[in-house]
C-alpha atoms as a PDB file:
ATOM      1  CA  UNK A   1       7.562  33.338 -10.134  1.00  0.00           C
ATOM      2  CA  UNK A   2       5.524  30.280 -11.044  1.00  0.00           C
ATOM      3  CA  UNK A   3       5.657  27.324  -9.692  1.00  0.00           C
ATOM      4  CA  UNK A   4       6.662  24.587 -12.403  1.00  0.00           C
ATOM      5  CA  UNK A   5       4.594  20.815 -10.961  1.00  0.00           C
ATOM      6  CA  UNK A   6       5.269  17.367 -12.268  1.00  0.00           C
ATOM      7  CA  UNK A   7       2.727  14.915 -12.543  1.00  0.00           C
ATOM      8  CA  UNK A   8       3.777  11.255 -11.545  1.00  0.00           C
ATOM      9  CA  UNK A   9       2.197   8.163 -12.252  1.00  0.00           C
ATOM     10  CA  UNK A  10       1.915   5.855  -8.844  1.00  0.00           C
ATOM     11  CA  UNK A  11       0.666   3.208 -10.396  1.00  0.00           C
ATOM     12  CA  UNK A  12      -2.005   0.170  -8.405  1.00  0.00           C
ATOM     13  CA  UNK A  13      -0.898   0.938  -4.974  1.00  0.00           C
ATOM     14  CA  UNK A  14      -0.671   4.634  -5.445  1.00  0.00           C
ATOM     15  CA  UNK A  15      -4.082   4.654  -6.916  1.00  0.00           C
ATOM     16  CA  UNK A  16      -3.887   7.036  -9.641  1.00  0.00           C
ATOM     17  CA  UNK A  17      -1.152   9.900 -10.345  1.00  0.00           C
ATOM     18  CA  UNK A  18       0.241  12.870  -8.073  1.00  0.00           C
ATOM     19  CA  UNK A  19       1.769  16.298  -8.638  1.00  0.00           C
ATOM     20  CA  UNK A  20       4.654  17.166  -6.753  1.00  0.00           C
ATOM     21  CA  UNK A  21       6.937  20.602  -6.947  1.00  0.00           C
ATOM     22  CA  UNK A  22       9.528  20.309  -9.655  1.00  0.00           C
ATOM     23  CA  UNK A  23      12.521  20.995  -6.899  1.00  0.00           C
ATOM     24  CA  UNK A  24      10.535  19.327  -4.441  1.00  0.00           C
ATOM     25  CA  UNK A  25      12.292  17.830  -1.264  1.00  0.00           C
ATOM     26  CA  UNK A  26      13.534  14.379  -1.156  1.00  0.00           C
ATOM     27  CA  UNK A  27      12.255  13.426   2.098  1.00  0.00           C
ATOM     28  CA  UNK A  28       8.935  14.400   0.972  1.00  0.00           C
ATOM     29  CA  UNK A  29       9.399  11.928  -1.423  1.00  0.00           C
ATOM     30  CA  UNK A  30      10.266   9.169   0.681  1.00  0.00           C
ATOM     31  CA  UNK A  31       7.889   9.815   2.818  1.00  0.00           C
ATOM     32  CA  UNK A  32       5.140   9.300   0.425  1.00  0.00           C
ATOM     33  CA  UNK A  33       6.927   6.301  -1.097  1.00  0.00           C
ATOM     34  CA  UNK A  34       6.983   4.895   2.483  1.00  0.00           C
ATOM     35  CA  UNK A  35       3.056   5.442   3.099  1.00  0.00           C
ATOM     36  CA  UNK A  36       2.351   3.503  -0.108  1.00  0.00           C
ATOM     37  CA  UNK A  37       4.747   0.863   1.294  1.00  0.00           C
ATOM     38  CA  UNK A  38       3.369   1.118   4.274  1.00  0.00           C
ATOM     39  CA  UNK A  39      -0.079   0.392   3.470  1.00  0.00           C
ATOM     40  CA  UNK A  40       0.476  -2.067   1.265  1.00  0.00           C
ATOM     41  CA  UNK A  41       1.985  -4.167   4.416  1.00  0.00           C
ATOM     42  CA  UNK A  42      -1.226  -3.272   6.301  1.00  0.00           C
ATOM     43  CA  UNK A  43      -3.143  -4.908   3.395  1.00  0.00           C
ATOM     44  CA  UNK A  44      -0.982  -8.052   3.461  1.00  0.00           C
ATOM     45  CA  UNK A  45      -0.883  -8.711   7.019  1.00  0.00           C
ATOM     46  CA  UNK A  46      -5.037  -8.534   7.084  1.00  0.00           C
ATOM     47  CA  UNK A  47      -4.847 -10.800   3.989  1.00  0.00           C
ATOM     48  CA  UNK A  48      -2.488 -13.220   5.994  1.00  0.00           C
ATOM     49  CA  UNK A  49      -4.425 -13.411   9.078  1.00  0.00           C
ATOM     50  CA  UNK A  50      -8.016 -13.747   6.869  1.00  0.00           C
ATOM     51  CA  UNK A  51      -6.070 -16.741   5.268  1.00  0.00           C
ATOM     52  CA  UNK A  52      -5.095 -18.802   8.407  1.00  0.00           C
ATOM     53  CA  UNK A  53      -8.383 -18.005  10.525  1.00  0.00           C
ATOM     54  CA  UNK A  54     -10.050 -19.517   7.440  1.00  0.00           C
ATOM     55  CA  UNK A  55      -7.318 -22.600   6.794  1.00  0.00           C
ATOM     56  CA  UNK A  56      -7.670 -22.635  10.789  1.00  0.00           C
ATOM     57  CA  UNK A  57     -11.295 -23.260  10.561  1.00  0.00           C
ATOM     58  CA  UNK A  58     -11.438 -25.634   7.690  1.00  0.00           C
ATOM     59  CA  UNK A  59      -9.062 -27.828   9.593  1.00  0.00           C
ATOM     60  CA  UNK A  60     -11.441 -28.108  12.769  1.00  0.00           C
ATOM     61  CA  UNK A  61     -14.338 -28.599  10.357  1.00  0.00           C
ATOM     62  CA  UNK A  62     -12.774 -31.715   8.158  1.00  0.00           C
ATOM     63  CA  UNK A  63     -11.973 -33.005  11.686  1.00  0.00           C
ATOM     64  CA  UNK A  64     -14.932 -33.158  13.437  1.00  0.00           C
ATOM     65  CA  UNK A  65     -16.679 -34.268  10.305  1.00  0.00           C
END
């Protein structure tokens, strides 16, 4: 009995391609989907903070200059 895999592509925030099991299980699915979702909100919130320390900064500068 062989085991028949898919290959999918996961595109920028997947970073590349995976194989999965033809009958593989949904929730296996979702849960990968959800990691990828996942860490793409980790990456935004860092991005966010980064962004208002630094507008946060270049207010006090302009201010006291």
């Amino acid at each position: 009995m062989s085991e028949e895999k898919i290959t999918i592509e996961t595109g920028d925030a997947g970073k590349g391609t995976s194989t999965l099991d033809k009958d593989a299980n949904t929730e296996e699915l979702e849960e990968r989907a959800l990691s990828v979702f996942s860490s793409e909100r980790n990456e935004d919130m860092t991005a966010l903070i980064l962004s208002l320390i630094t507008t946060f900064i270049v207010l006090i500068f302009t201010k006291w200059t």
